[in-house]
C-alpha atoms as a PDB file:
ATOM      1  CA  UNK A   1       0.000   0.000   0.000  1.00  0.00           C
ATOM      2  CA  UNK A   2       2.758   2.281   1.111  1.00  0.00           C
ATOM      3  CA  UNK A   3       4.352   1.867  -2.979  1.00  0.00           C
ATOM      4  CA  UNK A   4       0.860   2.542  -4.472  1.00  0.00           C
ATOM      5  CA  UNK A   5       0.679  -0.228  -6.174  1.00  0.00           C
ATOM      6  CA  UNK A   6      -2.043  -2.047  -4.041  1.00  0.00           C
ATOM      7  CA  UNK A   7      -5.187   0.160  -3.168  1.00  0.00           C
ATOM      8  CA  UNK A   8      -8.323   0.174  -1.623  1.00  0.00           C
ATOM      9  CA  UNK A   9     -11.993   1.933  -2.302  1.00  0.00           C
ATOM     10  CA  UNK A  10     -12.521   4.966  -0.259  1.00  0.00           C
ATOM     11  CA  UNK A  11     -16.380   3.347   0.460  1.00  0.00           C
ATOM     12  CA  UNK A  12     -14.875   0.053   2.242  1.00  0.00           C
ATOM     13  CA  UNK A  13     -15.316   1.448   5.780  1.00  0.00           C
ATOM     14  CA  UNK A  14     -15.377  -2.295   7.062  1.00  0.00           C
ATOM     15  CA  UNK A  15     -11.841  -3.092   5.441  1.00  0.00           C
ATOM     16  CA  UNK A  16      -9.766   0.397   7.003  1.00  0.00           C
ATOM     17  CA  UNK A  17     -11.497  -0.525  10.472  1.00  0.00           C
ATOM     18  CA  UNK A  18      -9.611  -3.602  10.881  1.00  0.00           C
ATOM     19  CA  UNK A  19      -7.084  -2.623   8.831  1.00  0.00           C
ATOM     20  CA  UNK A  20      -6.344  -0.206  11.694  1.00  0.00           C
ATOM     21  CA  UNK A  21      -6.786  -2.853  14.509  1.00  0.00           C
ATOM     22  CA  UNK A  22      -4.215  -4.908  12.571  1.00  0.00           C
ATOM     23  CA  UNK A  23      -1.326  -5.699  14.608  1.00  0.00           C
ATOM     24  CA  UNK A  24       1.627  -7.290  15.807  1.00  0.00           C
ATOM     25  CA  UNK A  25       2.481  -8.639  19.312  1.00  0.00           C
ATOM     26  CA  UNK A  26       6.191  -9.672  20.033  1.00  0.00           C
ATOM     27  CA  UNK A  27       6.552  -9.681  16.561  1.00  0.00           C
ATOM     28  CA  UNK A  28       3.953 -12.151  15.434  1.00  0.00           C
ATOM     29  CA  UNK A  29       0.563 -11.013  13.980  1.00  0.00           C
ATOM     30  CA  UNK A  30      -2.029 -10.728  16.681  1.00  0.00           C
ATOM     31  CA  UNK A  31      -4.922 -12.926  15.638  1.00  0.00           C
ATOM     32  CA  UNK A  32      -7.890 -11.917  16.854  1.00  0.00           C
ATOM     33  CA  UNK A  33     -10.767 -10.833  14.765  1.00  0.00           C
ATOM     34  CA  UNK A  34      -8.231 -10.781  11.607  1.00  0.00           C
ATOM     35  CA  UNK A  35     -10.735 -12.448   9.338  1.00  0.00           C
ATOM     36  CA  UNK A  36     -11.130  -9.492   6.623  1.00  0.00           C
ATOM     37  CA  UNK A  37      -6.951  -9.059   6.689  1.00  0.00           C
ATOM     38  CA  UNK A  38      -6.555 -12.655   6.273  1.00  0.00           C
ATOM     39  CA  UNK A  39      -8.874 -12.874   3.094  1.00  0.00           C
ATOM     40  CA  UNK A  40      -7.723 -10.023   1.461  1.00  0.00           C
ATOM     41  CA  UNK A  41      -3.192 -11.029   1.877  1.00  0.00           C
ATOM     42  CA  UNK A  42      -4.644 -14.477   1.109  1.00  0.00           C
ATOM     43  CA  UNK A  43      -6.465 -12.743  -2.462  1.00  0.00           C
ATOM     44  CA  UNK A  44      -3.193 -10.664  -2.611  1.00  0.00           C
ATOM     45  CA  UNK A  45      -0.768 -13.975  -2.179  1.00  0.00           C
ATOM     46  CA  UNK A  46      -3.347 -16.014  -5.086  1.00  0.00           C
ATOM     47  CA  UNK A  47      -2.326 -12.967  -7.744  1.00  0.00           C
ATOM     48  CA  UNK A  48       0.626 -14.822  -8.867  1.00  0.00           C
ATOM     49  CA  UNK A  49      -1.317 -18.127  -9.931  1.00  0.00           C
ATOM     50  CA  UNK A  50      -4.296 -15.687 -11.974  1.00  0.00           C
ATOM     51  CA  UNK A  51      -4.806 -16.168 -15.684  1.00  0.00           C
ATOM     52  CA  UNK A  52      -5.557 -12.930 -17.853  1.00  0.00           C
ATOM     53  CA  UNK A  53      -5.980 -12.758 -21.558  1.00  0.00           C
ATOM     54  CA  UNK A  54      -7.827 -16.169 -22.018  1.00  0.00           C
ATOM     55  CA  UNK A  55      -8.942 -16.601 -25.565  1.00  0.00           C
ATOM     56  CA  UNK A  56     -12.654 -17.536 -25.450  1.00  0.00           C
ATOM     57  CA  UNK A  57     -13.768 -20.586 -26.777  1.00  0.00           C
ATOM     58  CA  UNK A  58     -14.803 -21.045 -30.364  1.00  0.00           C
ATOM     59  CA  UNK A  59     -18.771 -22.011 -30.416  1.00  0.00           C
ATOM     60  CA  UNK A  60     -19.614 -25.125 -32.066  1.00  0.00           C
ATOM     61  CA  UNK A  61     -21.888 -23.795 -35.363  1.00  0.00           C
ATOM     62  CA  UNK A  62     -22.819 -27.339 -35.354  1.00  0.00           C
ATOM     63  CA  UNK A  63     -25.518 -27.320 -32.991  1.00  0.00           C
ATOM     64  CA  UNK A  64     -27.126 -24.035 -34.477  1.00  0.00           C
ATOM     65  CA  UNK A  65     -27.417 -25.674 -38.064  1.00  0.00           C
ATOM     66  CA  UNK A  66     -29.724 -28.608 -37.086  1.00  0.00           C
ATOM     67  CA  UNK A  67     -27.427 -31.221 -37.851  1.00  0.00           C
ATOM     68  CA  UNK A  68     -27.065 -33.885 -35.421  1.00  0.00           C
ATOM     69  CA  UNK A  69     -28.512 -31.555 -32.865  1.00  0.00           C
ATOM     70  CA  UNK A  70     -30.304 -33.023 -29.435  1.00  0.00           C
ATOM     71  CA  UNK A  71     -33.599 -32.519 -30.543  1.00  0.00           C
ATOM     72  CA  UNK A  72     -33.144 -33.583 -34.543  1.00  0.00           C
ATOM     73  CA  UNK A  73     -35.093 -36.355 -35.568  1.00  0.00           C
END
């Protein structure tokens, strides 16, 4: 967040409240009511395994053209 390359809707009051309650304790995250945190560094962590630019499938003119459709008798 601090680079500006991760960033967050000004409307998500529920995310910046425990955002702000977010903290460590001796060093180690302090889990307690960390639920919206975990989800979103766990969604942030899953970035590296997401697929972008997928061609879409060709459709099958087959089906359209009544031959050897379901209902063709």
């Amino acid at each position: 967040m601090e680079s500006g390359r991760f960033k967050v809707f000004k409307h998500l009051n529920d995310w910046f409240e425990k955002f702000r309650l977010y903290h460590r304790k001796d060093g180690r995250v302090h889990k307690e009511g960390d639920d919206l945190m975990s989800a979103t560094r766990y969604a942030v962590m899953m970035l590296r395994f997401a697929r972008t630019n997928i061609p879409p499938r060709r459709r099958s003119y087959r089906a359209y053209a009544g031959a050897g459709g379901w209902m063709s008798a």
